[in-house]
N, C-alpha and C. Protein backbone atom coordinates (compact mmCIF):
# COMPACT_ATOMS: atom_id res chain seq x y z
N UNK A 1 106.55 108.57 107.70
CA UNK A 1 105.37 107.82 108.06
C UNK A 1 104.71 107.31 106.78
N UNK A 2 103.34 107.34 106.63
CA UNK A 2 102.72 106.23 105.72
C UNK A 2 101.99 107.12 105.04
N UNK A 3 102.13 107.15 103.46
CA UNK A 3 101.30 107.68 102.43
C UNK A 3 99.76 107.55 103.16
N UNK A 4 98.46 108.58 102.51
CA UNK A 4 97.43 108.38 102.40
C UNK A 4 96.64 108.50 101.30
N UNK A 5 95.75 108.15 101.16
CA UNK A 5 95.79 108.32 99.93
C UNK A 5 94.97 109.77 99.01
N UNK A 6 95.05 110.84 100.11
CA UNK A 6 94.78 112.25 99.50
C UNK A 6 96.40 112.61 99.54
N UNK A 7 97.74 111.83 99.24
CA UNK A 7 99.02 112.05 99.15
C UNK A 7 99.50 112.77 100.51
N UNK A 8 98.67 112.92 101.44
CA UNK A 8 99.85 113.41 102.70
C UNK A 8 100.11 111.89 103.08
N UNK A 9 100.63 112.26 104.65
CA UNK A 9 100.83 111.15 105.76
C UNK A 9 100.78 111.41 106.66
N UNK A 10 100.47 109.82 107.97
CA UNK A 10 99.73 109.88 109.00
C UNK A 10 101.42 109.94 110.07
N UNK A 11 101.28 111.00 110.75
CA UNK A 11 102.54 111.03 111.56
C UNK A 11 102.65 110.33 112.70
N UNK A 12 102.81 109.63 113.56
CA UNK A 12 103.20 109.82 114.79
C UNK A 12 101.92 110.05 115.82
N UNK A 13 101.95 111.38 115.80
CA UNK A 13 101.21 112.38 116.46
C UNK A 13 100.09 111.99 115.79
N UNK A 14 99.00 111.73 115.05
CA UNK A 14 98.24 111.90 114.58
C UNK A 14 97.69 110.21 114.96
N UNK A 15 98.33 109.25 114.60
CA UNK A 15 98.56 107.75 115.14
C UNK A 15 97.63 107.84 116.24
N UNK A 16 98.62 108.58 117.61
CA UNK A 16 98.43 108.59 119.25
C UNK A 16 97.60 109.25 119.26
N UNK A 17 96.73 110.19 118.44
CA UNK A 17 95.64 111.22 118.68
C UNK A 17 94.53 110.80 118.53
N UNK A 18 94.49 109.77 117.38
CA UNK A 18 93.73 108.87 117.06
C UNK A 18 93.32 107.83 117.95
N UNK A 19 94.02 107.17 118.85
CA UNK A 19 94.09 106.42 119.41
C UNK A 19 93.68 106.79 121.09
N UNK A 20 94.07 108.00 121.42
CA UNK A 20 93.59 108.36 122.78
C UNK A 20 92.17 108.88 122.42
N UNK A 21 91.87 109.50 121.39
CA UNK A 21 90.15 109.79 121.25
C UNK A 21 89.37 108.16 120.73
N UNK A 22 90.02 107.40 120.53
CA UNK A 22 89.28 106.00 120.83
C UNK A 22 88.85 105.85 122.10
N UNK A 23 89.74 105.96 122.72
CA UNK A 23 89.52 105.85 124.69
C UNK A 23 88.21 106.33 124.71
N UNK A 24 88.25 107.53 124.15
CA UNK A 24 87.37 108.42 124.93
C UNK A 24 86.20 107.88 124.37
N UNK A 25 85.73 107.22 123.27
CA UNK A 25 84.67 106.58 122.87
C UNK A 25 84.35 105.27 123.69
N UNK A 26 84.92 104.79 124.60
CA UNK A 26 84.90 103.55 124.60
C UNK A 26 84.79 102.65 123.85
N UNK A 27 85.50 102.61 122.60
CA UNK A 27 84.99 101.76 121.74
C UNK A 27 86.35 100.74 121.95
N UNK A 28 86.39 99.23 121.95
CA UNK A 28 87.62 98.40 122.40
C UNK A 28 88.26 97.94 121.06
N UNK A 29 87.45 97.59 120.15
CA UNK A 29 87.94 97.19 118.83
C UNK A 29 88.40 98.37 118.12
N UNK A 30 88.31 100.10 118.22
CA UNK A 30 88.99 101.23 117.40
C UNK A 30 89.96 101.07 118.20
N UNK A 31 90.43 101.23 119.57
CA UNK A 31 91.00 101.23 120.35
C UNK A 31 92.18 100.24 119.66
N UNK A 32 91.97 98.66 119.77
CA UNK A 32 92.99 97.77 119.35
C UNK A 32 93.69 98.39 117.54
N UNK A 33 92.80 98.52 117.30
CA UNK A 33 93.31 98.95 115.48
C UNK A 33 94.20 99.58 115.60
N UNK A 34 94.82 100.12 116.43
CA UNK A 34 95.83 101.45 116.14
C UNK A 34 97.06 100.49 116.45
N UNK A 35 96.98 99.36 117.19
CA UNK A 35 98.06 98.64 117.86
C UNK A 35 98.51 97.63 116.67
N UNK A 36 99.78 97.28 116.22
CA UNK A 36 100.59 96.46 114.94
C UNK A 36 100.31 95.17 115.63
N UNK A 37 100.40 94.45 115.11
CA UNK A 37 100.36 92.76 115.25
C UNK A 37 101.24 92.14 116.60
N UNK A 38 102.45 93.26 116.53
CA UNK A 38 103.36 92.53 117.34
C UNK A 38 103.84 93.44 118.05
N UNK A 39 102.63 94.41 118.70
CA UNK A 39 102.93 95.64 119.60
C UNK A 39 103.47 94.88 120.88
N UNK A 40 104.06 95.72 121.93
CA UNK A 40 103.80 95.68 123.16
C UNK A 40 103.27 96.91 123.92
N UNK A 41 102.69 96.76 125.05
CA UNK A 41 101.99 97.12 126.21
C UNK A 41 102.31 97.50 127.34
N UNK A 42 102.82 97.72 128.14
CA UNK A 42 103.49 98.03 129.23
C UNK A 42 102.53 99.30 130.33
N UNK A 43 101.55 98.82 130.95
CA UNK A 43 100.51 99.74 131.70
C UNK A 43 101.13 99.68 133.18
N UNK A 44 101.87 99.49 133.58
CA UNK A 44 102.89 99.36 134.76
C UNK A 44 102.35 98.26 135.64
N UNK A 45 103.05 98.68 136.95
CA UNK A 45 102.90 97.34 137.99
C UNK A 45 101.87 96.77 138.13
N UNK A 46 100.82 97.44 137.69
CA UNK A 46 99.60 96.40 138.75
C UNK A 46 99.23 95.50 137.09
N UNK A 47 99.83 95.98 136.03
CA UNK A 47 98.90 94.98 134.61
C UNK A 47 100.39 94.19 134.64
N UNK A 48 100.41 92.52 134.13
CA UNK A 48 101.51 92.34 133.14
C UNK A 48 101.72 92.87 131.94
N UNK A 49 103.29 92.98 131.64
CA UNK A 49 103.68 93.37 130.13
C UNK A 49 103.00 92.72 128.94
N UNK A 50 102.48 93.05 128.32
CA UNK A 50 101.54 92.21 127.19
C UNK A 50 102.59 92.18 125.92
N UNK A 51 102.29 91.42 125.05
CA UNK A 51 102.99 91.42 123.70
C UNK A 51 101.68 90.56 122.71
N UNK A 52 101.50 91.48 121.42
CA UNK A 52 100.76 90.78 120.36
C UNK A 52 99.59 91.68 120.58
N UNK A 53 98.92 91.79 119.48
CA UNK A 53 97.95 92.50 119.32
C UNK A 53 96.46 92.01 120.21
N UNK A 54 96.01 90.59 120.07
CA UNK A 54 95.90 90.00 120.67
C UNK A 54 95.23 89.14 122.35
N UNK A 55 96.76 90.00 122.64
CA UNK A 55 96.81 89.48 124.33
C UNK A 55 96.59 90.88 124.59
N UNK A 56 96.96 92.12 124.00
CA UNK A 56 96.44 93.47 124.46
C UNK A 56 95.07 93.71 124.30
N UNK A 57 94.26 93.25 123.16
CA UNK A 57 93.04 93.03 123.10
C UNK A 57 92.06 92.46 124.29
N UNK A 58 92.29 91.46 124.89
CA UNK A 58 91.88 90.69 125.69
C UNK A 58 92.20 91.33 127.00
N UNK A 59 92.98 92.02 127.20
CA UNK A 59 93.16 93.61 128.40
C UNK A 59 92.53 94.45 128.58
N UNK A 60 92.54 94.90 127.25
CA UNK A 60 91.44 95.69 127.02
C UNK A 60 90.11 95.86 127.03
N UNK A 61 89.74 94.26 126.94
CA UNK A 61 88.27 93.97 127.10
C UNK A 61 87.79 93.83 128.37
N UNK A 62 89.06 93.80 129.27
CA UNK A 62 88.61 93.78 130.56
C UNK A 62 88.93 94.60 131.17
N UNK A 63 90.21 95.78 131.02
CA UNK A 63 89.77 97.43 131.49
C UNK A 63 88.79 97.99 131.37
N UNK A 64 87.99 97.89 130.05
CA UNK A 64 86.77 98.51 129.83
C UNK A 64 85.43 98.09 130.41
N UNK A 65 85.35 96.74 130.85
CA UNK A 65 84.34 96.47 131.32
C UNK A 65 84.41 96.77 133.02
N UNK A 66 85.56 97.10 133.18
CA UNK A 66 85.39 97.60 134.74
C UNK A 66 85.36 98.99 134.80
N UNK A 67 85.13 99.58 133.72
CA UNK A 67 85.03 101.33 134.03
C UNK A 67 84.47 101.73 132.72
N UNK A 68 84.13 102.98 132.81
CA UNK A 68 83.80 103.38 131.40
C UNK A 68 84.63 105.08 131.13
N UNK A 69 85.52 104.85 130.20
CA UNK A 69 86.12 106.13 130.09
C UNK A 69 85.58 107.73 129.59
N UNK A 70 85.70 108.74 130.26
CA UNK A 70 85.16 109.93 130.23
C UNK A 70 85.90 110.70 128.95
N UNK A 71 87.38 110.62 129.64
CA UNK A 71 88.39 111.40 128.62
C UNK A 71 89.64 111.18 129.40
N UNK A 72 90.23 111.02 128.44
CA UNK A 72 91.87 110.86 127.95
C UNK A 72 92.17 112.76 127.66
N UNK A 73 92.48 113.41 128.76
CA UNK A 73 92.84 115.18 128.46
C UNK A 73 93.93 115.22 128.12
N UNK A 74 95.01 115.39 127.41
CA UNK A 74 95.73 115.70 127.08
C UNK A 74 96.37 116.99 127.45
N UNK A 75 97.58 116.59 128.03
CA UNK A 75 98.33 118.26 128.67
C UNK A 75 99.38 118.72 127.81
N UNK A 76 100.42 117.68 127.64
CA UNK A 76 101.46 118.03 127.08
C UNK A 76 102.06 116.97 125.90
N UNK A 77 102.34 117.25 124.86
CA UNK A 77 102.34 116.46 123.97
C UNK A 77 103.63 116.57 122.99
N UNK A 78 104.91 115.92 122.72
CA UNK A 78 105.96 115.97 122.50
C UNK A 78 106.39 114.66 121.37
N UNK A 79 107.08 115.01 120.07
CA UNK A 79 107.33 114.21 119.21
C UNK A 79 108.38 114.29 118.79
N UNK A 80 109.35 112.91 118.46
CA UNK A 80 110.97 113.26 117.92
C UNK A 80 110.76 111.60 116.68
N UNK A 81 110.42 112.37 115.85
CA UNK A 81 110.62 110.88 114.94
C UNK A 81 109.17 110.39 114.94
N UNK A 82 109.28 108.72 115.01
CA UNK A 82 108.48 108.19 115.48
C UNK A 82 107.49 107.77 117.00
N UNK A 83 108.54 108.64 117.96
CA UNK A 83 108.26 108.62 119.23
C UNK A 83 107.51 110.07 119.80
N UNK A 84 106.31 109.51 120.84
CA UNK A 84 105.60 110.15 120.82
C UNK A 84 105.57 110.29 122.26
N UNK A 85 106.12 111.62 123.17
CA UNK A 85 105.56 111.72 124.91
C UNK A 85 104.52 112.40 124.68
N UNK A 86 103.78 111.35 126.02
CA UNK A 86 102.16 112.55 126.03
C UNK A 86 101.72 112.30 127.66
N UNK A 87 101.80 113.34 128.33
CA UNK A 87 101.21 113.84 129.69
C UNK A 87 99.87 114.14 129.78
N UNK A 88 98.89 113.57 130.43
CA UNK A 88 97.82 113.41 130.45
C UNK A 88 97.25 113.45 131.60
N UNK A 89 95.69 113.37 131.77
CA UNK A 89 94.73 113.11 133.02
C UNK A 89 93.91 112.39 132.64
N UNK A 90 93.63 111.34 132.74
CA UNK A 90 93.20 110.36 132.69
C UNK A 90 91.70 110.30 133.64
N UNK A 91 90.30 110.47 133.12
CA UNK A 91 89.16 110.84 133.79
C UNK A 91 88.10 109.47 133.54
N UNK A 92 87.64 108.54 134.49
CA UNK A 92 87.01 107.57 134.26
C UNK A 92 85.66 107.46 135.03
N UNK A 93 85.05 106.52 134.92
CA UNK A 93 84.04 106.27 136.00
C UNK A 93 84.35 104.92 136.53
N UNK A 94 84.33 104.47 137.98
CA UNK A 94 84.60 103.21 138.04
C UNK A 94 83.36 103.17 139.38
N UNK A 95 82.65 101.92 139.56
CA UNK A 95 82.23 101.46 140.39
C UNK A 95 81.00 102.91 140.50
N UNK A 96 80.46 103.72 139.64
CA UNK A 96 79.56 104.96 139.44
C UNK A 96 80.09 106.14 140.09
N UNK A 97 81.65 105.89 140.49
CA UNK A 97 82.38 107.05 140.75
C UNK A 97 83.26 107.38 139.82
N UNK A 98 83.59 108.85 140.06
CA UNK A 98 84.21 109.13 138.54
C UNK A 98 85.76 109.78 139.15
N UNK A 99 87.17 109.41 138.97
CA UNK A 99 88.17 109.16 139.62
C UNK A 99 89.00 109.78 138.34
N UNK A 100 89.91 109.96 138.12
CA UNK A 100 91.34 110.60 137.41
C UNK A 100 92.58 110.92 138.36
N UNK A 101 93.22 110.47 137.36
CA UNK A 101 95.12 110.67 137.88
C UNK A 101 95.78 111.07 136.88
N UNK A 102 96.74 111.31 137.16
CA UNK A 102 98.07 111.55 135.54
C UNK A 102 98.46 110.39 135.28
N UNK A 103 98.65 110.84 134.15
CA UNK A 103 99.79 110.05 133.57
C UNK A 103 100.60 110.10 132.61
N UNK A 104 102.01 109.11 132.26
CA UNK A 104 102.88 109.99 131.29
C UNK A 104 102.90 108.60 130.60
N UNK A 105 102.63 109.00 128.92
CA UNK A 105 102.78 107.86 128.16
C UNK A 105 103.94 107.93 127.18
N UNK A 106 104.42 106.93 126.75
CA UNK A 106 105.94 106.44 125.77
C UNK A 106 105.18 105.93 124.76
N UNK A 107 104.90 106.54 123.11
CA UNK A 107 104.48 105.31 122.21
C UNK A 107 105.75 105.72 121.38
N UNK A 108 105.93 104.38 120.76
CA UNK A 108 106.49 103.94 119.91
C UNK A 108 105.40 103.60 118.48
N UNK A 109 106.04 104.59 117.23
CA UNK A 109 105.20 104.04 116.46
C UNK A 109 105.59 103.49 115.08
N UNK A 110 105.16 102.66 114.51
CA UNK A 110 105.97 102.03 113.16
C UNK A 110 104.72 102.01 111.80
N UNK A 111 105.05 102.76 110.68
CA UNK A 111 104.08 102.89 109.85
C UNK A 111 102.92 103.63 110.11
N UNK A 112 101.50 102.84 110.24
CA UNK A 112 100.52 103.85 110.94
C UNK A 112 100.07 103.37 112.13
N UNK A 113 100.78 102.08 113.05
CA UNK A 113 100.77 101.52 114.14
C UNK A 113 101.01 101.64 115.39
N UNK A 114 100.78 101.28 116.44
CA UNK A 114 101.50 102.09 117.54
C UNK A 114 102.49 100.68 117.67
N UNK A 115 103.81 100.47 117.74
CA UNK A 115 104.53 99.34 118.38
C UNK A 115 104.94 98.42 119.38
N UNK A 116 104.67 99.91 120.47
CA UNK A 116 104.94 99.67 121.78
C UNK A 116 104.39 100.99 122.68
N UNK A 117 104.20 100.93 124.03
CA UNK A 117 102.80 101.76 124.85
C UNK A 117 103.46 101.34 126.14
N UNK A 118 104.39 102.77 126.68
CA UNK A 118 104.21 102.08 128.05
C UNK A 118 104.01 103.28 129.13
N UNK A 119 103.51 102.90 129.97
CA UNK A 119 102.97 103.89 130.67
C UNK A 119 103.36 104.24 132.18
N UNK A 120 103.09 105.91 132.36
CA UNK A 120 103.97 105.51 133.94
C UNK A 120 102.61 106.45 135.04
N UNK A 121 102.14 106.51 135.81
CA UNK A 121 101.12 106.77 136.74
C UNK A 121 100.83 106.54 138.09
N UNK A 122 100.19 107.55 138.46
CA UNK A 122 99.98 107.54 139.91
C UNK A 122 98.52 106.93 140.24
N UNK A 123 98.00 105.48 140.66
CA UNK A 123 96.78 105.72 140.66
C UNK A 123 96.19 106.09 141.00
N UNK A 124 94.34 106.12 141.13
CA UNK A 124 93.63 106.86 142.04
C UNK A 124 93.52 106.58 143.34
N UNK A 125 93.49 107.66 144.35
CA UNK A 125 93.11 106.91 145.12
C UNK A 125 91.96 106.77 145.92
N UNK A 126 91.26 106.10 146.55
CA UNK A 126 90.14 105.23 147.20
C UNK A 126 89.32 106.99 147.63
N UNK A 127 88.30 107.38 147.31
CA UNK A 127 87.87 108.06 148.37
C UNK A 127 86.61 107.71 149.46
């Protein structure tokens, strides 16, 4: 991974850790930073596949304005290389109800970037 400059480096794991406690801030612009120029996206059936930093940005600005995220929990968390599985519960508020499902995420990461994000989930459903 990528020098820092107290001489360690940012792994993988540390990338995606970074990046799911963005969620949890709602913040949309920390959120995009973690993503390379020429990431892709992949949030399953109901989003299109995104590509570019960009066009994921502009997703993002509009996931967030329809909910506001609680926490990104983290269950299970698995690394080989640059690749990162992470099993999760996913806890939001939408519409002043507050809803969670699982989910299982794929990052791909290059340098201190994430490359590619794709995700697989059950959504919530209606109560």
């Amino acid at each position: 991974m990528s020098p820092q400059t107290d001489g360690t480096t940012t792994t993988a794991e540390q990338v995606v850790r970074a990046e799911i406690a963005a969620w949890g801030r709602n913040d949309v612009d920390e959120v995009i930073s973690h993503f390379a120029e020429d990431a892709t996206f992949d949030i399953g059936p109901d989003w299109p596949k995104l590509s570019g930093r960009e066009a994921i940005h502009e997703m993002m600005k509009a996931f967030f304005a329809g909910g506001k995220c609680v926490d990104l929990e983290v269950r299970y968390l698995a690394v080989d290389g640059n690749v990162v599985l992470m099993e999760r519960v996913d806890h939001w508020i939408v519409d002043g109800k507050q809803k969670s499902w699982p989910v299982m995420g794929a990052y791909e990461v290059q340098g201190e970037k994430i490359s590619a994000w794709r995700e697989y989930y059950y959504p919530p459903k209606d109560d």
